[in-house]
N, C-alpha and C. Protein backbone atom coordinates (compact mmCIF):
# COMPACT_ATOMS: atom_id res chain seq x y z
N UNK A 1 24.49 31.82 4.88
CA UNK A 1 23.16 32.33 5.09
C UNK A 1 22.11 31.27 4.70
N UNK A 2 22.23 30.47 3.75
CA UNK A 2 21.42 29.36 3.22
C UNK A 2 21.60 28.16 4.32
N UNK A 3 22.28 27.59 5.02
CA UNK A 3 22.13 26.80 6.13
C UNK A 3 21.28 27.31 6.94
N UNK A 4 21.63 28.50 7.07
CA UNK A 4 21.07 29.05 8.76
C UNK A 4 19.14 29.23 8.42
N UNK A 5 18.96 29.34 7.12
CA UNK A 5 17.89 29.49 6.88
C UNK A 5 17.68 27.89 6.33
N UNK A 6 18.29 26.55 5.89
CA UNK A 6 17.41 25.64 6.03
C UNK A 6 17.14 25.34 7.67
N UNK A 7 18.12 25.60 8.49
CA UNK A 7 18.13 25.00 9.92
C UNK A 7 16.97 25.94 10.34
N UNK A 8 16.63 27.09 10.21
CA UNK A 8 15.62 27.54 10.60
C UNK A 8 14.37 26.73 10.20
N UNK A 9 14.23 26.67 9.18
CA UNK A 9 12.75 26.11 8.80
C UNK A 9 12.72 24.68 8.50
N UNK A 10 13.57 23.82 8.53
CA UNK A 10 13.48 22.07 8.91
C UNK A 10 13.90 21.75 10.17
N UNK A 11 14.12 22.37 11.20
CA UNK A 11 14.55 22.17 12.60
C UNK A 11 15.37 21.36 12.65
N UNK A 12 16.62 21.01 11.58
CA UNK A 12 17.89 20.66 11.88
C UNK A 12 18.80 21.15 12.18
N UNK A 13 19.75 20.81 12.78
CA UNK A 13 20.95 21.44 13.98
C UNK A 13 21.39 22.03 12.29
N UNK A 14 22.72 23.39 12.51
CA UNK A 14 23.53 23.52 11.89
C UNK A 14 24.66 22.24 11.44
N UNK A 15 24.90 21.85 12.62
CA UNK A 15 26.07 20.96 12.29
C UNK A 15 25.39 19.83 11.00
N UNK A 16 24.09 19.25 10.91
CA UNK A 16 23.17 18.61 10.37
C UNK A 16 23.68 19.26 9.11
N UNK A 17 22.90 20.60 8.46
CA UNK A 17 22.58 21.51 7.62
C UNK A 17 24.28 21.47 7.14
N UNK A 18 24.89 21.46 7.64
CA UNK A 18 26.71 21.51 6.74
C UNK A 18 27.02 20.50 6.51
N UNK A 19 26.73 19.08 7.18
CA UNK A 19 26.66 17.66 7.06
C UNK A 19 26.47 17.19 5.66
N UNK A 20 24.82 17.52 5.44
CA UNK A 20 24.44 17.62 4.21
C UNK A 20 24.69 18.20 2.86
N UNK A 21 24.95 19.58 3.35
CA UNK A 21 25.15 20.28 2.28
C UNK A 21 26.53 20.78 2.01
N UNK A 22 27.52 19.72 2.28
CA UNK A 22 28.78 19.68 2.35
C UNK A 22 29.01 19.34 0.83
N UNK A 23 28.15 18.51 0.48
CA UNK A 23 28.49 18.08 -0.97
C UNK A 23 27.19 17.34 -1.68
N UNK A 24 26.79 16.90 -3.04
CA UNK A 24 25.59 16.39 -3.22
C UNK A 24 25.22 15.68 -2.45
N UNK A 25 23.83 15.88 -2.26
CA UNK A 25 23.27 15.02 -1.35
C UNK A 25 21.91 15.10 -1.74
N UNK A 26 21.60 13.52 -2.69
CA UNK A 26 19.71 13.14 -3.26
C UNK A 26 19.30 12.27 -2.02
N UNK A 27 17.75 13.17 -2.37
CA UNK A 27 17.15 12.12 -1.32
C UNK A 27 15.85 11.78 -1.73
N UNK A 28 15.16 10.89 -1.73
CA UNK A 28 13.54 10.89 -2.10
C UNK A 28 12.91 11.50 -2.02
N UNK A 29 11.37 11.76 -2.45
CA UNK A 29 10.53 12.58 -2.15
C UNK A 29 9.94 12.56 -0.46
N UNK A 30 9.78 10.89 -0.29
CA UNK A 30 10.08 11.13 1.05
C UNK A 30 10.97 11.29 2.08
N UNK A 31 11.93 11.09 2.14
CA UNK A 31 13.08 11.25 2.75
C UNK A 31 13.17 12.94 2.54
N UNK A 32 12.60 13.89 1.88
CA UNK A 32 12.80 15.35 1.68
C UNK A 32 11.72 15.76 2.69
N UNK A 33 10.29 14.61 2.30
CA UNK A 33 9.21 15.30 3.83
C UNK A 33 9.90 15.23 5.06
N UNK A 34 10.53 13.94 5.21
CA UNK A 34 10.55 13.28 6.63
C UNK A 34 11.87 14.84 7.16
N UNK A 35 12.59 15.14 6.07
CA UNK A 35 13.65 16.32 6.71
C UNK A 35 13.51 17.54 6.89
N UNK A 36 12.01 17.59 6.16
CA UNK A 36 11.05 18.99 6.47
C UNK A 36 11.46 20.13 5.23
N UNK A 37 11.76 19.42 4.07
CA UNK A 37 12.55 20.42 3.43
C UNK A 37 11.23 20.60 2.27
N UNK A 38 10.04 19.64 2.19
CA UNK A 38 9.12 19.54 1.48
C UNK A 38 7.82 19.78 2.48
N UNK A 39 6.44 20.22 2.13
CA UNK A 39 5.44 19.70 3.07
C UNK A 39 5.01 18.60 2.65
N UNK A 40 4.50 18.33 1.86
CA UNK A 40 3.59 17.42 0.76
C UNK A 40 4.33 16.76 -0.67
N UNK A 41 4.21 15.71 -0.99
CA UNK A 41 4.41 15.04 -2.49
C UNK A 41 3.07 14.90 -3.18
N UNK A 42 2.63 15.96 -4.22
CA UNK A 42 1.65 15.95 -5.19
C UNK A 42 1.57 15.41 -5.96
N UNK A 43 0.82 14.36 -6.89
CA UNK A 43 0.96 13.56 -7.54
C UNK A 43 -0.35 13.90 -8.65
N UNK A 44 0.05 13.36 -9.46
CA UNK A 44 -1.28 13.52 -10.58
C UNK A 44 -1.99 12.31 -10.83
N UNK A 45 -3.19 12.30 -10.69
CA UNK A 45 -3.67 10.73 -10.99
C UNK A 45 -4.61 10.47 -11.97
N UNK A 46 -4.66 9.42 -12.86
CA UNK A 46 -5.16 9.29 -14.10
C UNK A 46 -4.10 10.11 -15.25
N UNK A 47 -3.31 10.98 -15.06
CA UNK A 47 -2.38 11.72 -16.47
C UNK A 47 -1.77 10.60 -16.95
C-alpha cells in the first residue's frame, strides 16, 4: 500500500517505487526534490 501511494504522488512507475524501496536507499535533499518525494528544502539563515 505504501508504494502504490509513493507512485501515486511522485509519478514514479511501481516497478521504480520497489526498485528503491527494496532496501535502504539515502538520497540528498535534492535528489528527494528532483524524485518528488519533497516540495521544497527550508533552510534557516543567520541561526
Amino acid at each position: 500500500k505504501l508504494n502504490r501511494i509513493l507512485a501515486e504522488h511522485t509519478g514514479q512507475t511501481m516497478e521504480q517505487i520497489e526498485k528503491h524501496t527494496d532496501r535502504d536507499h539515502f538520497m540528498s535533499a535534492q535528489e528527494a526534490q528532483e524524485y518528488r518525494i519533497i516540495d521544497r528544502v527550508v533552510s534557516r539563515i543567520g541561526a
